[in-house]
N, C-alpha and C. Protein backbone atom coordinates (compact mmCIF):
# COMPACT_ATOMS: atom_id res chain seq x y z
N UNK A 1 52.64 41.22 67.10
CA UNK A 1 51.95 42.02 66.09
C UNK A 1 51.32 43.24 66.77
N UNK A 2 51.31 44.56 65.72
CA UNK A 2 51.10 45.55 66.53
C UNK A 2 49.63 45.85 66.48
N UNK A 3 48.79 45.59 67.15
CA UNK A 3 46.70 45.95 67.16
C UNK A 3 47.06 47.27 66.92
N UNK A 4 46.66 47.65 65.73
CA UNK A 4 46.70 48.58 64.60
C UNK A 4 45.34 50.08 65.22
N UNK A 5 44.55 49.32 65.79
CA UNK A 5 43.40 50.62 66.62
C UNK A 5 43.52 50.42 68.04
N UNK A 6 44.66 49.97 69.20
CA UNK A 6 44.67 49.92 70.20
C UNK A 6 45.86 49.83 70.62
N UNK A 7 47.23 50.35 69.94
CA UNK A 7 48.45 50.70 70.00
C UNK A 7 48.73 51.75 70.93
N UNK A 8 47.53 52.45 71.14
CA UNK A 8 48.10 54.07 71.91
C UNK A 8 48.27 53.67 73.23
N UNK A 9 47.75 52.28 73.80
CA UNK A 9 46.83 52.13 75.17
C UNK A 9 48.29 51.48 75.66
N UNK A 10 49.18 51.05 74.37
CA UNK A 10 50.29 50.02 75.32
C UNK A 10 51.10 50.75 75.62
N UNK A 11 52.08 49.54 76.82
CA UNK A 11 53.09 50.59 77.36
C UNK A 11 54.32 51.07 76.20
N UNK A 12 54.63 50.31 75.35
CA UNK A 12 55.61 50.27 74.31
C UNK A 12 55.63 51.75 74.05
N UNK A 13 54.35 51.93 73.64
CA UNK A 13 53.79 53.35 72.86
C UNK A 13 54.16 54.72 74.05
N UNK A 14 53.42 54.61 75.27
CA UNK A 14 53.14 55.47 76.11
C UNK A 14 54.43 55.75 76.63
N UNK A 15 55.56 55.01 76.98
CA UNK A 15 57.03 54.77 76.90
C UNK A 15 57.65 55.61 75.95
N UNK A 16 57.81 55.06 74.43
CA UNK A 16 58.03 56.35 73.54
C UNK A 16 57.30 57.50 73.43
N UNK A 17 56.73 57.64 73.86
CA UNK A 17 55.62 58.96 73.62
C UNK A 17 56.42 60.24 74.69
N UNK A 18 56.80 59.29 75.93
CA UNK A 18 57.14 60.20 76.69
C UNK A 18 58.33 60.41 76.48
N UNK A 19 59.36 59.62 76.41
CA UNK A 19 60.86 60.06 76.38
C UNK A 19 61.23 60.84 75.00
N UNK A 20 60.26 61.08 74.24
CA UNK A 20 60.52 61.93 72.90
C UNK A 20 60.05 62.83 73.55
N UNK A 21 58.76 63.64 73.90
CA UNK A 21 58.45 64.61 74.68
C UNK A 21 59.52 64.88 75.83
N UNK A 22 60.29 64.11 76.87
CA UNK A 22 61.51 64.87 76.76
C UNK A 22 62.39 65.18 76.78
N UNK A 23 62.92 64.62 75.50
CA UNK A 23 63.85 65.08 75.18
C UNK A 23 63.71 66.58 74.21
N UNK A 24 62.33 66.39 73.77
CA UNK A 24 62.35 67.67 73.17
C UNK A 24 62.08 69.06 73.83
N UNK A 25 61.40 68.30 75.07
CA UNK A 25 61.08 69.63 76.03
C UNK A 25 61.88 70.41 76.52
N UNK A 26 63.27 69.29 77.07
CA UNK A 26 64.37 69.50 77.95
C UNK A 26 65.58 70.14 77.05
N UNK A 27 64.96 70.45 76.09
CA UNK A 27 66.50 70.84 74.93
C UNK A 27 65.80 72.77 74.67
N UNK A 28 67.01 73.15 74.30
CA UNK A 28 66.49 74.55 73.47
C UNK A 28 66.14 74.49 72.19
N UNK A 29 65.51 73.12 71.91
CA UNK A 29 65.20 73.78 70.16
C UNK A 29 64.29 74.60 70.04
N UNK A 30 63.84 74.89 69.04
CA UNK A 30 62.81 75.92 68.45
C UNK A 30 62.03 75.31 67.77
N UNK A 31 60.30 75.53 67.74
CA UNK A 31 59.27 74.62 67.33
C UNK A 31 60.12 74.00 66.32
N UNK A 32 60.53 74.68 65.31
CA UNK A 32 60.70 74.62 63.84
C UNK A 32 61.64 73.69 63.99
N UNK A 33 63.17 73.75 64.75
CA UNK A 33 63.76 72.40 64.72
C UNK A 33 63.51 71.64 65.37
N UNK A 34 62.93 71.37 66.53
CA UNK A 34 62.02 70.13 66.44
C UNK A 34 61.46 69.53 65.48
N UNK A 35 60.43 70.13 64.63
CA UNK A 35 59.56 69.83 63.64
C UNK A 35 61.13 68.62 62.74
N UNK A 36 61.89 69.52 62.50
CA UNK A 36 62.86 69.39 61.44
C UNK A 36 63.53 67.92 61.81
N UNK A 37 64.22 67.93 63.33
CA UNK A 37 64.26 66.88 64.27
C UNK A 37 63.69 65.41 63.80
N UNK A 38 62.03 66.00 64.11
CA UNK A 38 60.90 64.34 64.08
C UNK A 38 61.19 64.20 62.18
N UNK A 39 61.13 65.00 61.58
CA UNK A 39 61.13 64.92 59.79
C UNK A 39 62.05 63.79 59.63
N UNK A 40 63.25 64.39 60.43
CA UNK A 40 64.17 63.46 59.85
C UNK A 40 64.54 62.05 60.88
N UNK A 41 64.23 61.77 61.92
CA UNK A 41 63.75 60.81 62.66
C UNK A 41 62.76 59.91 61.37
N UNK A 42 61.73 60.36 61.00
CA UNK A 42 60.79 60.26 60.28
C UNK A 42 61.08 59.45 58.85
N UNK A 43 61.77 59.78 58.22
CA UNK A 43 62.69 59.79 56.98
C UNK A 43 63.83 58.35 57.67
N UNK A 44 64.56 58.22 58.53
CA UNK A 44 65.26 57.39 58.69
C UNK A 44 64.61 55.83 59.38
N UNK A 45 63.64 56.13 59.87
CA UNK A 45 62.46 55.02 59.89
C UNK A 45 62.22 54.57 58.65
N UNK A 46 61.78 55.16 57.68
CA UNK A 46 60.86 54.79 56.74
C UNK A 46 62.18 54.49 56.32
N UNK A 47 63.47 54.71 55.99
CA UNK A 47 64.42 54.75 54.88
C UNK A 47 64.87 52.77 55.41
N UNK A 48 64.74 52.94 56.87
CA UNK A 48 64.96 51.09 57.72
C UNK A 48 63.88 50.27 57.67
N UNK A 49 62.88 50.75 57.04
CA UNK A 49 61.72 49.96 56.93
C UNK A 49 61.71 49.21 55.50
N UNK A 50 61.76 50.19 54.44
CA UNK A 50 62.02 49.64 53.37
C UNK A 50 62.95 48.69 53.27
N UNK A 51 64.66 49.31 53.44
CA UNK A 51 65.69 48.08 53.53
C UNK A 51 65.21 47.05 54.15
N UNK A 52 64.23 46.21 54.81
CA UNK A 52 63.77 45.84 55.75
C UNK A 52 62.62 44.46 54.63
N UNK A 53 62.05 45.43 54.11
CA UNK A 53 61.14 44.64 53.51
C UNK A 53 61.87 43.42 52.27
N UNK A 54 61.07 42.49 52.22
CA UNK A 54 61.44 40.88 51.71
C UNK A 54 61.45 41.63 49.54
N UNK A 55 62.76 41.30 48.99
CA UNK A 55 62.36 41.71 47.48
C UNK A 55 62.25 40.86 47.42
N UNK A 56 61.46 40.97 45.97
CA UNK A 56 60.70 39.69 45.11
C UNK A 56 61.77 39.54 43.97
């Protein structure tokens, strides 16, 4: 289970934190596609989360 106010401190987190930083660093995007990048990163989480959840 994920401790919901002490998530930032684990390695899980600090792990992803960095290899997204860079990959975005190490590329030529432009703020804006980055931005566009995490949106849709963003969007395909949430879109596997739902499929994910138990229907009633």
């Amino acid at each position: 289970m994920i401790n919901k106010w002490a998530f930032r401190n684990e390695e899980w987190f600090i792990k992803s934190v960095d290899e997204i930083k860079k990959i975005l660093s190490n590329s030529d995007l432009t703020y804006e596609q980055a931005k566009c990048v995490l949106r849709e990163t963003e969007h395909q989480l949430t879109t596997r989360q739902e499929k994910m959840k138990v229907k009633d």
